[in-house]
Protein backbone atom coordinates (compact mmCIF):
# COMPACT_ATOMS: atom_id res chain seq x y z
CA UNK A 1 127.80 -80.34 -82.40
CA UNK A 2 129.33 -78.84 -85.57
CA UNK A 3 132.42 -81.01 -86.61
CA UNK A 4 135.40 -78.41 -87.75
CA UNK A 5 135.13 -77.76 -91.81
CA UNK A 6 138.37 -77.55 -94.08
CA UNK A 7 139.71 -74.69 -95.33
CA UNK A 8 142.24 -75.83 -98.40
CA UNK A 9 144.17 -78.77 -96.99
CA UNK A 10 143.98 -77.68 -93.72
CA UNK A 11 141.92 -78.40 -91.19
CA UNK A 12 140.51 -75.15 -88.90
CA UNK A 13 138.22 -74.85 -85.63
CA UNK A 14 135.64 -72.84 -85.81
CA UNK A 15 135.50 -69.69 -83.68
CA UNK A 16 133.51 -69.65 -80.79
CA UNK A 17 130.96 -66.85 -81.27
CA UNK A 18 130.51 -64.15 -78.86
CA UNK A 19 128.36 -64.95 -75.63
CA UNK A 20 126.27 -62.28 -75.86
CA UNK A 21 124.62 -61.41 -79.62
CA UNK A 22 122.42 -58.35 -80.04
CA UNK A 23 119.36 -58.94 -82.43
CA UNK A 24 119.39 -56.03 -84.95
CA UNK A 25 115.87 -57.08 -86.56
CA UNK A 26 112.98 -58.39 -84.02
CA UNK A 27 110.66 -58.02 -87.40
CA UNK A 28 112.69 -61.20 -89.25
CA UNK A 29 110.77 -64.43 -89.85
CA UNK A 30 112.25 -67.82 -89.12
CA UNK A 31 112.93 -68.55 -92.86
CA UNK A 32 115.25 -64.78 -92.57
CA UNK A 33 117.00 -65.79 -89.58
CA UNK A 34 120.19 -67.40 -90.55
CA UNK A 35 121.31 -70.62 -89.88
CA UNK A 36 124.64 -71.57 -87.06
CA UNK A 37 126.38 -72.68 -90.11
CA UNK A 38 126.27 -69.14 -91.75
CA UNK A 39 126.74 -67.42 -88.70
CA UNK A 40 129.86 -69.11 -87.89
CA UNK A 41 131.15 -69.02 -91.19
CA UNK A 42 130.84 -65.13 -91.68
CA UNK A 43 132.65 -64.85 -88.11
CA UNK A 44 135.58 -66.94 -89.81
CA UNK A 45 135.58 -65.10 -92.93
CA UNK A 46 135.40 -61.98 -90.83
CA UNK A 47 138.24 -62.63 -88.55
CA UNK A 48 140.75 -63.87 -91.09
CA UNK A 49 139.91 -60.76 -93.73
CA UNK A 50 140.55 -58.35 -90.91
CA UNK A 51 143.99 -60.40 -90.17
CA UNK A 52 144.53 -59.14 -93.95
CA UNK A 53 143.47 -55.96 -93.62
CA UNK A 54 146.06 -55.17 -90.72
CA UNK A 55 148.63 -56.35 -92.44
CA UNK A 56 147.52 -54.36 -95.50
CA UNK A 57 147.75 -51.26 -93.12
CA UNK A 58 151.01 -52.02 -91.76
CA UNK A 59 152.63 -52.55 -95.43
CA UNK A 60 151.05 -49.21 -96.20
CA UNK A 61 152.31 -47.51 -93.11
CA UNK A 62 156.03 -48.71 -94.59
CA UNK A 63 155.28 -47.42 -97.64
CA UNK A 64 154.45 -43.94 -96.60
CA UNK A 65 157.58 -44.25 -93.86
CA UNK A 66 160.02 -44.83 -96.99
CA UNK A 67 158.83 -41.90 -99.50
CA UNK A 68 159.04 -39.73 -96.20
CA UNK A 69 162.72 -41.17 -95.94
CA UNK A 70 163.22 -40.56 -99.16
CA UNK A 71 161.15 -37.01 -99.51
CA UNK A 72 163.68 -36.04 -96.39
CA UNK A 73 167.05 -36.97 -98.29
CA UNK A 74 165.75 -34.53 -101.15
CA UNK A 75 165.13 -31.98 -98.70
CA UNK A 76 169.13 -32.31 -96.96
CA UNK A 77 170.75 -32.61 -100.04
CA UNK A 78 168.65 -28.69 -101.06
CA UNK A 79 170.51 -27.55 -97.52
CA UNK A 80 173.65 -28.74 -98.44
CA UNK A 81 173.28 -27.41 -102.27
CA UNK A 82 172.36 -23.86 -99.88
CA UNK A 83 174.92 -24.11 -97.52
CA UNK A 84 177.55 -24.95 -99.94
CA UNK A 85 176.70 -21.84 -101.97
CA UNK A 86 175.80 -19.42 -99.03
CA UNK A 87 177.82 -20.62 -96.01
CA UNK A 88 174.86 -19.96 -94.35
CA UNK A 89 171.88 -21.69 -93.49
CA UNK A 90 168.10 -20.78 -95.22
CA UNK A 91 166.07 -17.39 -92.88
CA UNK A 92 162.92 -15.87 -93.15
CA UNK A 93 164.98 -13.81 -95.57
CA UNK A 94 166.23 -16.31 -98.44
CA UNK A 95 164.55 -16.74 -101.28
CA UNK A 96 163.88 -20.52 -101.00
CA UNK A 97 160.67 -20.23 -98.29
CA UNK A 98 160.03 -23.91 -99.20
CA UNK A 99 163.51 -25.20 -97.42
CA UNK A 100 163.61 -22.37 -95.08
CA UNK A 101 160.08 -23.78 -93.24
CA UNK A 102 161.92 -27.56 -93.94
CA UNK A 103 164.64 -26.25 -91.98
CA UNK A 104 161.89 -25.11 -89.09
CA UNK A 105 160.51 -28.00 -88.90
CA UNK A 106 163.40 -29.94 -88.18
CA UNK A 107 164.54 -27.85 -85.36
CA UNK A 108 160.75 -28.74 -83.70
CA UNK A 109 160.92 -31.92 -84.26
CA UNK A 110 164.53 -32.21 -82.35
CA UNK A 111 163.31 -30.19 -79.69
CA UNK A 112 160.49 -33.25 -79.32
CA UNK A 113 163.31 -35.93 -79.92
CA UNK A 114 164.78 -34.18 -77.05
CA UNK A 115 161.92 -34.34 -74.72
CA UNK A 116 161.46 -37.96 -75.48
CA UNK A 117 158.28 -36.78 -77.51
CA UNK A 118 156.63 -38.68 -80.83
CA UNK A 119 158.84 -37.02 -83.46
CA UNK A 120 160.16 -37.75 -86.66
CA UNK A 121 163.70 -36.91 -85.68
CA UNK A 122 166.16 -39.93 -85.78
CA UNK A 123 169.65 -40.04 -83.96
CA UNK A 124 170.64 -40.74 -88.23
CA UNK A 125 169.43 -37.26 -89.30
CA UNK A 126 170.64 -35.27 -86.37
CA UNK A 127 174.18 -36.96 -87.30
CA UNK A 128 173.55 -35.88 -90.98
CA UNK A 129 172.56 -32.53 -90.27
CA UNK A 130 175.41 -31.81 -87.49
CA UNK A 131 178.02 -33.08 -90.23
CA UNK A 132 177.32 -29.93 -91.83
CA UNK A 133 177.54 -27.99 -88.88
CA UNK A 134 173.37 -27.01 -88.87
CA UNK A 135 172.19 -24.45 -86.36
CA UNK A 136 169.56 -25.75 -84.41
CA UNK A 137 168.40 -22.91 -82.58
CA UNK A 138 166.71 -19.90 -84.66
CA UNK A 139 168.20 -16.80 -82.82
CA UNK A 140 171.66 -18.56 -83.28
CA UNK A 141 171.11 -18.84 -87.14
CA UNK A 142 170.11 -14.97 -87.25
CA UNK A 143 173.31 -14.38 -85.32
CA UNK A 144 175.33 -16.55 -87.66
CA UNK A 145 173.32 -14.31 -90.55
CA UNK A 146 174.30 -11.10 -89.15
CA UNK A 147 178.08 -12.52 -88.78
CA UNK A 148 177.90 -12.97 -92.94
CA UNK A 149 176.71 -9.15 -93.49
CA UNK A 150 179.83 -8.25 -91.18
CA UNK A 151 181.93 -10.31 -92.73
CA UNK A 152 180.61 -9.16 -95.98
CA UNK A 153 180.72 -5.96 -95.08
CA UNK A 154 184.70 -6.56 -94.22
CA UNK A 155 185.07 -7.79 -97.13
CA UNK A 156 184.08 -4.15 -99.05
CA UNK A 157 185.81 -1.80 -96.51
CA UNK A 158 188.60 -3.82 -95.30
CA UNK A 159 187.46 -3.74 -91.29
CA UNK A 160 184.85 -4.32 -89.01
CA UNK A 161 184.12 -0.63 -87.82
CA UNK A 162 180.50 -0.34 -89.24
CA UNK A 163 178.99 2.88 -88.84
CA UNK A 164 176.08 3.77 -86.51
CA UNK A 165 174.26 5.54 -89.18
CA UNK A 166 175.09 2.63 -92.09
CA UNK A 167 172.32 3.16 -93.95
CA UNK A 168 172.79 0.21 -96.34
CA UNK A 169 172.50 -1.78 -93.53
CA UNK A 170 170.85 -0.71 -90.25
CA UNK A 171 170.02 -3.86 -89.05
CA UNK A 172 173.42 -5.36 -88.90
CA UNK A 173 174.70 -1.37 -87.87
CA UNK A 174 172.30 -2.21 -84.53
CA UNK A 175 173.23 -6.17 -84.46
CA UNK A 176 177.23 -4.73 -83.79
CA UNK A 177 176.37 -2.27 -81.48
CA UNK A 178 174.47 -5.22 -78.83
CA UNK A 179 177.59 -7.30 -79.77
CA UNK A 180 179.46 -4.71 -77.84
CA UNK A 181 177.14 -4.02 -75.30
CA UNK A 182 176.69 -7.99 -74.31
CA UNK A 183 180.63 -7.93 -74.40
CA UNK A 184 180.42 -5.58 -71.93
CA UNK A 185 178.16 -7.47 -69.96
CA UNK A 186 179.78 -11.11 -70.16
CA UNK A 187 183.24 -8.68 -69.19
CA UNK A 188 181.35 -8.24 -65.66
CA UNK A 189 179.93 -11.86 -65.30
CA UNK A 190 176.29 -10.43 -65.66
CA UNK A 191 173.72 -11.92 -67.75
CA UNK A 192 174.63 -12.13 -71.55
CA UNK A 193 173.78 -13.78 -74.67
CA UNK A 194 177.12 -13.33 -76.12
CA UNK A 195 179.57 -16.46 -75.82
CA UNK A 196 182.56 -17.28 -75.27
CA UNK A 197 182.75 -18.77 -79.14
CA UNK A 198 181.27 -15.71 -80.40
CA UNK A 199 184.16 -13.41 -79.02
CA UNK A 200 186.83 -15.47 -80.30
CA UNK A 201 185.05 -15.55 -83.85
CA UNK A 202 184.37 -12.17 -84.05
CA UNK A 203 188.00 -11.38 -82.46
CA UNK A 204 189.24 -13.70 -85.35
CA UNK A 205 187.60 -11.73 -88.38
CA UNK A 206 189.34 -8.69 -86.60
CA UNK A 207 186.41 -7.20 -84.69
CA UNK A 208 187.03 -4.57 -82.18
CA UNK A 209 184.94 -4.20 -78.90
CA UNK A 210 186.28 -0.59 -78.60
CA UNK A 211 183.23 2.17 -80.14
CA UNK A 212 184.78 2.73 -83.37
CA UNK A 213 182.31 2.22 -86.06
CA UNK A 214 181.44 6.17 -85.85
CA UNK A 215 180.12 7.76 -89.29
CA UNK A 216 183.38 7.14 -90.98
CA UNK A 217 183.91 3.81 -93.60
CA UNK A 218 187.31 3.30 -94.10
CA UNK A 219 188.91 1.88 -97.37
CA UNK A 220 191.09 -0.98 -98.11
């Protein structure tokens, strides 16, 4: 029976080896076979380097989780520099594609949170990101876009009533026109993507629902 060896002041059992050992080399002479002693000691030395190794991994798992942490503070404090400047949050259409596919990525990664899905959204950044008032569904950013361009827009003429044929702008010429027609809509309790927050906003910037953009820009 092998008595238990040291291992610094310490005494340690040695680990039973598996039941069962496959021989890798049926060629090996008895002088190549090696002995119990070696055997057991390799297991030992096996065992406690691969305790090591995990908790190598897990400090380096910690390491990569706090740059992340870190790399996604950079990343905010870019959307608040944006939003500060732009009252608006980053589209296909800014000219900083780097934070605008940041921003995407957050909104898929809530929707996961949401669905109690492996995601890197925390309860900490959805509080940081709602203090600013972030949009977390796409179509309602392009909504809150095409609010700036009427506002904007407002802003140069002195009212709301853009044209049909505004040629500086047909998108947001088209964007009023289905304001008024999902008015319409939500007026009659049908389906509609317009809200009840959207009227009063738009009501609040002085928005008509009445068809008077015409061809006709008024002046200040």
């Amino acid at each position: 029976m092998i008595s238990p060896h040291d291992v610094g002041n310490h005494v340690a059992p040695i680990p039973k080896l598996p039941t069962r050992i496959k021989r890798l080399n049926t060629n090996l002479t008895v002088d190549q076979v090696p002995d119990s002693t070696t055997v057991l000691s390799n297991t030992y030395f096996q065992t406690y380097t691969g305790d090591y190794n995990l908790v190598g991994r897990q400090k380096s798992n910690q390491n990569i989780r706090k740059h992340q942490n870190i790399a996604w503070h950079h990343h905010f404090q870019d959307l608040v520099t944006f939003w500060r400047e732009n009252n608006s949050f980053p589209n296909q259409h800014s000219d900083q594609p780097k934070l605008f596919g940041w921003v995407k990525r957050q909104r898929c990664q809530y929707k996961l949170y949401q669905r109690g899905k492996e995601s890197t959204m925390t309860q900490e950044r959805i509080d940081l990101l709602n203090s600013i008032g972030f949009v977390w569904n796409q179509q309602e950013t392009l909504w809150e876009s095409r609010f700036k361009e009427l506002v904007d827009f407002k802003k140069k003429y002195g009212n709301c009533d853009v044209p049909y044929n505004y040629e500086e702008n047909p998108k947001l010429a088209n964007w009023v026109k289905i304001q008024r027609r999902q008015y319409v809509l939500y007026q009659a309790n049908s389906a509609s993507n317009i809200t009840f927050e959207r009227i009063k906003k738009l009501e609040k910037l002085g928005f008509t629902w009445s068809n008077g953009g015409g061809d006709y820009l008024g002046h200040k």
